[in-house]
Protein backbone atom coordinates (compact mmCIF):
# COMPACT_ATOMS: atom_id res chain seq x y z
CA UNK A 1 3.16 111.85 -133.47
CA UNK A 2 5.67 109.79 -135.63
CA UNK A 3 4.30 105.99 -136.05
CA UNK A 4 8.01 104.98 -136.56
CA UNK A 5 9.20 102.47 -134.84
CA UNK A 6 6.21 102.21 -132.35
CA UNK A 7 5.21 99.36 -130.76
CA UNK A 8 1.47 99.62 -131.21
CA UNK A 9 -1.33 96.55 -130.03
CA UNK A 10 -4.70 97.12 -131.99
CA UNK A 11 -7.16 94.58 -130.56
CA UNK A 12 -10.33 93.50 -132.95
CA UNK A 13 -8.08 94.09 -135.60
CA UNK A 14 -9.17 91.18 -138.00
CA UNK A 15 -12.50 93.24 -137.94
CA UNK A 16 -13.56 96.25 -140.59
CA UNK A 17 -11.87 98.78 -138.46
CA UNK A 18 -9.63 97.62 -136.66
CA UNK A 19 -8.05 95.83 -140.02
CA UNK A 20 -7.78 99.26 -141.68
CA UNK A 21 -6.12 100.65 -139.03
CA UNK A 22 -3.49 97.82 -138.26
CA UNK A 23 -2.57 98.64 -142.14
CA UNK A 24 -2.41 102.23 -141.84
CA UNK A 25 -0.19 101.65 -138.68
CA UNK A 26 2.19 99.63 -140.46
CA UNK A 27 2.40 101.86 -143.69
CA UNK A 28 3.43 104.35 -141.07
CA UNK A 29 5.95 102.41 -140.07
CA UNK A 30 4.74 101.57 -136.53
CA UNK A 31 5.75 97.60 -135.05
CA UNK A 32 1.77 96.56 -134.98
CA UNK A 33 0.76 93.54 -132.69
CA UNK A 34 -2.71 92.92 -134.11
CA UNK A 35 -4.81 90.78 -131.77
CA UNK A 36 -7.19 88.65 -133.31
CA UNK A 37 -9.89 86.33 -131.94
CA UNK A 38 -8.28 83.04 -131.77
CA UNK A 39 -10.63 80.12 -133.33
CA UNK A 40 -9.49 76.63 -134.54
CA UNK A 41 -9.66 77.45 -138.00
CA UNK A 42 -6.33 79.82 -137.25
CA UNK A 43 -8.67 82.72 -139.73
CA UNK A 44 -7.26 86.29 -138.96
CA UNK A 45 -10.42 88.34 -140.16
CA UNK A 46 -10.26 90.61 -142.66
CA UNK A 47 -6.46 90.74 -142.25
CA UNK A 48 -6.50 87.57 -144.46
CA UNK A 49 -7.45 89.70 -147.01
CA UNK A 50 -4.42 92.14 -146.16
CA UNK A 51 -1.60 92.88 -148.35
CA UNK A 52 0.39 94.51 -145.09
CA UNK A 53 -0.20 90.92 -143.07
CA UNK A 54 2.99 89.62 -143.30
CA UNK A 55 4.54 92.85 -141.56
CA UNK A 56 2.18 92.43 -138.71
CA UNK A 57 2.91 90.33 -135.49
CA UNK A 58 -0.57 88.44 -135.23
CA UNK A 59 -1.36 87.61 -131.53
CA UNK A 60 -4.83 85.28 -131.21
CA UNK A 61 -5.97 85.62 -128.17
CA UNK A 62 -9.77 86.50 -126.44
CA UNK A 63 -9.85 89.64 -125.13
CA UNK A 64 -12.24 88.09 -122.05
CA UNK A 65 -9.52 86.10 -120.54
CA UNK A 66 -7.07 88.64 -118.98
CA UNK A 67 -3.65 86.46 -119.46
CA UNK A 68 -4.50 86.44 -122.93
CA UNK A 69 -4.89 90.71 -123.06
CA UNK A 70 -1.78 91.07 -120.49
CA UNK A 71 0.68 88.92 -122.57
CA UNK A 72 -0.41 90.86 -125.88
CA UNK A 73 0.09 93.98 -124.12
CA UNK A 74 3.95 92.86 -123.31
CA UNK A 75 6.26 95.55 -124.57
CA UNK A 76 3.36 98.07 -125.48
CA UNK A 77 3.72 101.40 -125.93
CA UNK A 78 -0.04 102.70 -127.26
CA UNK A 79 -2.91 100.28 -127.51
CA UNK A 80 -6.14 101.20 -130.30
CA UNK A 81 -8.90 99.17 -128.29
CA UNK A 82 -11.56 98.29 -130.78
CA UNK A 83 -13.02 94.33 -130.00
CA UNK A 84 -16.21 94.18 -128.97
CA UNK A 85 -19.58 92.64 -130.10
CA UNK A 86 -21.08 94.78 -132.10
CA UNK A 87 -24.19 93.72 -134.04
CA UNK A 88 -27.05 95.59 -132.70
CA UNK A 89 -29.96 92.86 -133.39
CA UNK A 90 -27.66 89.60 -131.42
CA UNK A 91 -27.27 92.08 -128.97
CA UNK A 92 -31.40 91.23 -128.37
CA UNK A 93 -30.76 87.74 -128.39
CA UNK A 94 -27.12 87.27 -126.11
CA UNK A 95 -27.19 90.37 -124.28
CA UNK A 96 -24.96 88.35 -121.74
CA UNK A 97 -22.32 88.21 -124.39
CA UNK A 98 -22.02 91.57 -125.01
CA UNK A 99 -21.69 92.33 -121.17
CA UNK A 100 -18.97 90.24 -121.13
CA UNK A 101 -17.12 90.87 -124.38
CA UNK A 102 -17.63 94.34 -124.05
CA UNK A 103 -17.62 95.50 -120.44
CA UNK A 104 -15.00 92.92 -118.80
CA UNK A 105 -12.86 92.34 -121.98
CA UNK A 106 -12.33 96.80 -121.61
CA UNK A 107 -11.61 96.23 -118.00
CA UNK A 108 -9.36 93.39 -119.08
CA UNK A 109 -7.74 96.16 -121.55
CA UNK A 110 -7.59 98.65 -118.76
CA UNK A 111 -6.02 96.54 -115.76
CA UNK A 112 -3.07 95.32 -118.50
CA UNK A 113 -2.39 98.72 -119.75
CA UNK A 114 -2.19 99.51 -116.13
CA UNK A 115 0.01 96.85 -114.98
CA UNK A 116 2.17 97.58 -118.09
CA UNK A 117 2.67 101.33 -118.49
CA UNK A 118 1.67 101.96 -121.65
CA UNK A 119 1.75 105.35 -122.49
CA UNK A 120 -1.81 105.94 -124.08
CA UNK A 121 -5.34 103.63 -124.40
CA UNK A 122 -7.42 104.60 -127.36
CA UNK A 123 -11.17 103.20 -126.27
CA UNK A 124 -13.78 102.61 -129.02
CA UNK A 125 -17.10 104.11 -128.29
CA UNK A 126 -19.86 104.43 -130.21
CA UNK A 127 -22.90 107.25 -131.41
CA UNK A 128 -25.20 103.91 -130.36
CA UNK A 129 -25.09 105.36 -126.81
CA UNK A 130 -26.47 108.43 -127.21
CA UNK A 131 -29.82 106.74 -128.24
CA UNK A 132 -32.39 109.05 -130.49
CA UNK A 133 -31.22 112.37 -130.23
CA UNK A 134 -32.48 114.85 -127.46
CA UNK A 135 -30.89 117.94 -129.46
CA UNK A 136 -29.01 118.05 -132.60
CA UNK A 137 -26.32 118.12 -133.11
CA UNK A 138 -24.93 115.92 -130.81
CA UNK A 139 -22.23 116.59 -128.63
CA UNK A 140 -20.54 114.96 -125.87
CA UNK A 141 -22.66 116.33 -123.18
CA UNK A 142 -25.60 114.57 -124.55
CA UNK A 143 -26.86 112.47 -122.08
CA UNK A 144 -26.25 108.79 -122.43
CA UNK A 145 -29.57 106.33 -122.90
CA UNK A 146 -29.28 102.48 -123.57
CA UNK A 147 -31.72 101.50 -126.70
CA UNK A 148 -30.19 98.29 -126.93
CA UNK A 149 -28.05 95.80 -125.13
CA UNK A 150 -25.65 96.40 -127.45
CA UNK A 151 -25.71 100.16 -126.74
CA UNK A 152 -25.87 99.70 -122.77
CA UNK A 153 -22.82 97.49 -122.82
CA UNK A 154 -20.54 100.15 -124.70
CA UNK A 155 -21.86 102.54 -122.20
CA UNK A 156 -20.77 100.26 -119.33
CA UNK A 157 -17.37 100.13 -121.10
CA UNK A 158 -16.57 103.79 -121.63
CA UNK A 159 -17.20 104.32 -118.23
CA UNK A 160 -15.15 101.84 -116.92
CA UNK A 161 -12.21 103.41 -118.88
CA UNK A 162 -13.73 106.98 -117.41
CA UNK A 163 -13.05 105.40 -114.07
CA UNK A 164 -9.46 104.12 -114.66
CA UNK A 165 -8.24 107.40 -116.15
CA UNK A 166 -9.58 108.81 -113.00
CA UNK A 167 -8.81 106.51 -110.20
CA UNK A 168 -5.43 105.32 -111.67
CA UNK A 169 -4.25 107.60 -114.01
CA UNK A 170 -4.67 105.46 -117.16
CA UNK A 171 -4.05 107.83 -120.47
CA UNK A 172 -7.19 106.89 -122.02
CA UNK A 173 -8.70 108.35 -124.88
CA UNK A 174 -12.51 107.23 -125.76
CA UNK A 175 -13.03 108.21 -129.61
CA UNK A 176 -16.71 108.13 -130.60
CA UNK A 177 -17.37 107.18 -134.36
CA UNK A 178 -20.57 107.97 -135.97
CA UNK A 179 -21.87 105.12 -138.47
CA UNK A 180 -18.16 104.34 -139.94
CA UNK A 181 -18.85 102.36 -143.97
CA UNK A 182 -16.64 101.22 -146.04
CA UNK A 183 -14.74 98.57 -147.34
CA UNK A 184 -14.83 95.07 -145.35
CA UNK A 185 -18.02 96.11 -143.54
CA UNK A 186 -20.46 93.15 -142.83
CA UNK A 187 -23.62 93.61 -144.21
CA UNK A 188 -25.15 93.01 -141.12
CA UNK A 189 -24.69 97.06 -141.21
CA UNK A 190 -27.16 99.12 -143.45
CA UNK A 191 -24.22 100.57 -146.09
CA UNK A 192 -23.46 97.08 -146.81
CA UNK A 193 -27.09 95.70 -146.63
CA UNK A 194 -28.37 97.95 -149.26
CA UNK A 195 -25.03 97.95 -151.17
CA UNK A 196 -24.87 94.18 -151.82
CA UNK A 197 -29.11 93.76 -152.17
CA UNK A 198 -28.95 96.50 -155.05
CA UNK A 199 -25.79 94.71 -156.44
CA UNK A 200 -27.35 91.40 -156.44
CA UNK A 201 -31.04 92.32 -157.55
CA UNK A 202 -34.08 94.68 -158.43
CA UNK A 203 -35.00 94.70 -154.54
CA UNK A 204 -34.37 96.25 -151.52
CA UNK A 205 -34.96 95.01 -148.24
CA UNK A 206 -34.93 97.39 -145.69
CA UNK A 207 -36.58 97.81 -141.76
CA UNK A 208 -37.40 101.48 -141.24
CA UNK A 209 -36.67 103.90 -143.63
CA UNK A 210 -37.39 107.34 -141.97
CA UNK A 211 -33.93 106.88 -138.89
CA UNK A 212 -31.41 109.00 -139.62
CA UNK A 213 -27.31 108.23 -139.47
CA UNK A 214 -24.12 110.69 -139.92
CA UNK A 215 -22.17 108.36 -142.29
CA UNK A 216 -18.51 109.03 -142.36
CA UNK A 217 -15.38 106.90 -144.69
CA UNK A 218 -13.10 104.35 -143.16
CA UNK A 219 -10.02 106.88 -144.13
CA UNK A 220 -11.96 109.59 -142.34
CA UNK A 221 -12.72 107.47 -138.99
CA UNK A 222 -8.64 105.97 -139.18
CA UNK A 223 -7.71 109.39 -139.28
CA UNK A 224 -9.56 110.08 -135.79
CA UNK A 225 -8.01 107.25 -134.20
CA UNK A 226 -4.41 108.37 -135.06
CA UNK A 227 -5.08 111.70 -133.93
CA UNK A 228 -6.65 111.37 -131.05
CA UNK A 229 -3.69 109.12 -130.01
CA UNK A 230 -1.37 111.52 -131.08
CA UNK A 231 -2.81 114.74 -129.18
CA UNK A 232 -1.45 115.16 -125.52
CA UNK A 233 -4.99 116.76 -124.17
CA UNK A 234 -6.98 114.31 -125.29
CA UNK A 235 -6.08 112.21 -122.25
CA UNK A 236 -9.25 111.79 -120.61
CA UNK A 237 -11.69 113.02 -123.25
CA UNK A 238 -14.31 111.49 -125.03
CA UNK A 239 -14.61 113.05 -128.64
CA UNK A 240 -17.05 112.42 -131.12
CA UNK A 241 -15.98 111.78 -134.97
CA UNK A 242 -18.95 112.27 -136.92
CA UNK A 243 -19.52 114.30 -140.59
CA UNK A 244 -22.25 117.31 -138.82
CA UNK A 245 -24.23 115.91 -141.72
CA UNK A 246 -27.25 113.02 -141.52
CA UNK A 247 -29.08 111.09 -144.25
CA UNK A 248 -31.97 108.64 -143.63
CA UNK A 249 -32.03 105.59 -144.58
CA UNK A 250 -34.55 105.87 -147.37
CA UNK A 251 -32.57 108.29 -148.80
CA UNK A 252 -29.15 106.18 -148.42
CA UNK A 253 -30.91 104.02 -150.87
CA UNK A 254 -31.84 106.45 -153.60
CA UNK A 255 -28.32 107.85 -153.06
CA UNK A 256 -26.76 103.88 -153.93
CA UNK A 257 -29.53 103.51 -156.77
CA UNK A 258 -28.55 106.54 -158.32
CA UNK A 259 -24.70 105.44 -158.24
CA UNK A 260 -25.41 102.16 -159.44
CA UNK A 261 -27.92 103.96 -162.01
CA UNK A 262 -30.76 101.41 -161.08
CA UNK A 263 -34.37 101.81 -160.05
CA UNK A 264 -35.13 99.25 -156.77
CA UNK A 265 -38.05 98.41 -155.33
CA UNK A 266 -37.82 98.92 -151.88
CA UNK A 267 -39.90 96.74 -149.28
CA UNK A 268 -40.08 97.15 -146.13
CA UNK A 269 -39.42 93.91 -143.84
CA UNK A 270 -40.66 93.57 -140.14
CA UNK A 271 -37.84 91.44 -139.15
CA UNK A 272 -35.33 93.88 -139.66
CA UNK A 273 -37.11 96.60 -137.62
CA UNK A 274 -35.77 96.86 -133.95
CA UNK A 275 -37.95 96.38 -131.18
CA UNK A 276 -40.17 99.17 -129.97
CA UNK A 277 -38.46 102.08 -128.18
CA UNK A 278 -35.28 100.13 -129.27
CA UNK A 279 -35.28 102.22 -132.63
CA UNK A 280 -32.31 104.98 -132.52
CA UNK A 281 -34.34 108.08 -134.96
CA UNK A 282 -31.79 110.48 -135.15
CA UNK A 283 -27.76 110.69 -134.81
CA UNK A 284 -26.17 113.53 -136.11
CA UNK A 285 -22.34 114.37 -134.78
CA UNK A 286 -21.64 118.21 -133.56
CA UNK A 287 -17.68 117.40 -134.36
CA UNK A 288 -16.60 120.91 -132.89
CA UNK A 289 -14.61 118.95 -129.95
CA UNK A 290 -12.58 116.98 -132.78
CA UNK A 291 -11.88 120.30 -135.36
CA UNK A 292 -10.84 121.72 -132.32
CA UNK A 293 -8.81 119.57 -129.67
CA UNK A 294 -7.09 116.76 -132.32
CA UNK A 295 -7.85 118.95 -135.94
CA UNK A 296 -9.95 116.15 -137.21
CA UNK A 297 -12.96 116.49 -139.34
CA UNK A 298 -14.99 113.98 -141.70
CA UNK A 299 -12.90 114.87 -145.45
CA UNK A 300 -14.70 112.12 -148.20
CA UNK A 301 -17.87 113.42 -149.71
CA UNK A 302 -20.41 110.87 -148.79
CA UNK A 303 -21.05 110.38 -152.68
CA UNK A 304 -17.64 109.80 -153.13
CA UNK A 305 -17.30 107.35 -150.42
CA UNK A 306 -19.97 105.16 -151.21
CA UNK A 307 -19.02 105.18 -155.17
CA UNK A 308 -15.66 103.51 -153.76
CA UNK A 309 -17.10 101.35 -151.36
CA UNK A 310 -19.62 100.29 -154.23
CA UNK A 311 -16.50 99.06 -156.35
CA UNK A 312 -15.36 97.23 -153.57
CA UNK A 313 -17.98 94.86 -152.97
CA UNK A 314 -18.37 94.73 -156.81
CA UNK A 315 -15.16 92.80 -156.52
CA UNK A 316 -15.84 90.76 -153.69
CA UNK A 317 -19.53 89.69 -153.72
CA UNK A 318 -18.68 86.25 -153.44
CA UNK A 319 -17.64 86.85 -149.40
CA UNK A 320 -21.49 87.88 -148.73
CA UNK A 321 -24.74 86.68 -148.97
CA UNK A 322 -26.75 89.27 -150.32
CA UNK A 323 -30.47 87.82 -149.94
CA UNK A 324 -29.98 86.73 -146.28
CA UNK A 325 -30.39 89.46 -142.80
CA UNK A 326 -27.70 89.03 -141.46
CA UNK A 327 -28.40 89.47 -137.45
């Protein structure tokens, strides 16, 4: 698909993904509404941070209230539908938050696409809902299981957009990233945690070290979304973007030592280990559905990626607090 000229609505976009793929969207020369949480504060995210800003149309709004989602949906022609709650350990705490951000703010999405004809939905999924892996690798048969609040309420919302493609004929697309790192991340997420810990000391604090993730680059999980908008029979399909390749978290640290060429001591914290039988062990992507049906596949070498992501936060250490856990 050509990007030129489209009028494209990315919800969440002041967040880490959504914010990297508002400015892809707009160097392809798409017309991007980016819908950002409105707070009193008037603070757009990460798109503050954005050199492509100023070629966006910013729309705050909440994507809970349904005038707010209908009125940035106006004039639409393919909505990228990534706000949500996402921080696994609030999700403990406000699980009622996450119902409603997540599950009715997707049916909120849904219903205005609807009631505006827009010609595709791109849903944001997540590996979280596939819980510790039954069988590797993962595909999109795997059964679904809810490990956390978090996880149950993104399950609640790609079935509601299952439902609408099949009741009403919405042209939804659910893309499922695997553990997406990168620039902007908060280091609420474990890239970032260990990443900004090794930057600002000797010490690593970490919960469990032996869970394993399928990492994959910003550029890599942008790509996905693009594609999977792009491709005609992908309407109606879930599809997983993940790398076919897992590291544990123990390892993710030696990996971001050796880059950094430092020797951490690592300790291991109680308060950043999920609750029992809340732990996700394994997730590792089969990513044959995505090679195959939208010609996607994870490109940057996981060195590679976190080398630049490294350099990032280099630069911006002074937006994070490194010795805090960040729930």
């Amino acid at each position: 698909m050509s990007w030129q000229g489209k009028n494209i609505l990315v919800t969440g976009a002041g967040g880490f993904i959504g914010s990297h793929l508002a400015e892809r969207l707009v160097r392809e020369g798409a017309q991007v509404r980016a819908m950002v949480h409105y707070n009193a504060l008037g603070k757009r995210g990460w798109l503050d941070f954005s050199p492509h800003v100023d070629q966006m149309e910013i729309f705050p709004g909440d994507i809970c209230d349904r005038d707010s989602v209908n009125a940035a949906m106006k004039g639409i022609q393919v909505v990228f539908h990534l706000a949500a709650l996402i921080a696994i350990p609030y999700s403990y705490q406000a699980p009622g938050s996450y119902v409603g951000t997540n599950v009715m703010g997707t049916l909120n999405v849904l219903q205005s696409s609807l009631g505006n004809e827009v010609d595709r939905v791109v849903h944001t999924s997540t590996s979280e809902v596939y819980g510790t892996a039954a069988y590797v690798p993962i595909d999109e048969s795997h059964p679904l299981q809810a490990q956390s609040p978090y996880a149950a309420s993104k399950i609640g919302a790609d079935k509601i957009a299952e439902s609408f493609h099949h009741s009403f004929g919405v042209p939804v697309v659910t893309v499922r990233p695997f553990n997406t790192y990168g620039p902007r991340q908060s280091n609420r997420a474990i890239v970032p945690t260990v990443i900004t810990q090794c930057l600002g000391s000797d010490t690593v604090r970490v919960g469990n070290l032996h869970p394993t993730r399928d990492l994959n680059f910003i550029e890599d999980t942008v790509n996905g979304f693009l594609l999977a908008a792009s491709e005609p029979e992908a309407v109606g399909v879930t599809i997983n973007l993940g790398s076919g390749t897992e590291i544990s978290i123990g390892g993710l640290v030696e990996m971001i030592s050796r880059i950094l060429g430092k020797q951490m001591n690592t300790i291991h914290e109680e308060e950043r280990v999920r609750p029992e039988g809340s732990e996700v062990e394994r997730l590792l992507a089969d990513n044959s559905l995505a090679r195959s049906l939208i010609k996607w596949e994870s490109r940057v070498d996981l060195e590679a990626g976190l080398t630049e992501t490294i350099r990032w936060y280099e630069a911006n250490m002074e937006l994070f607090r490194a010795a805090e856990y960040v729930v």
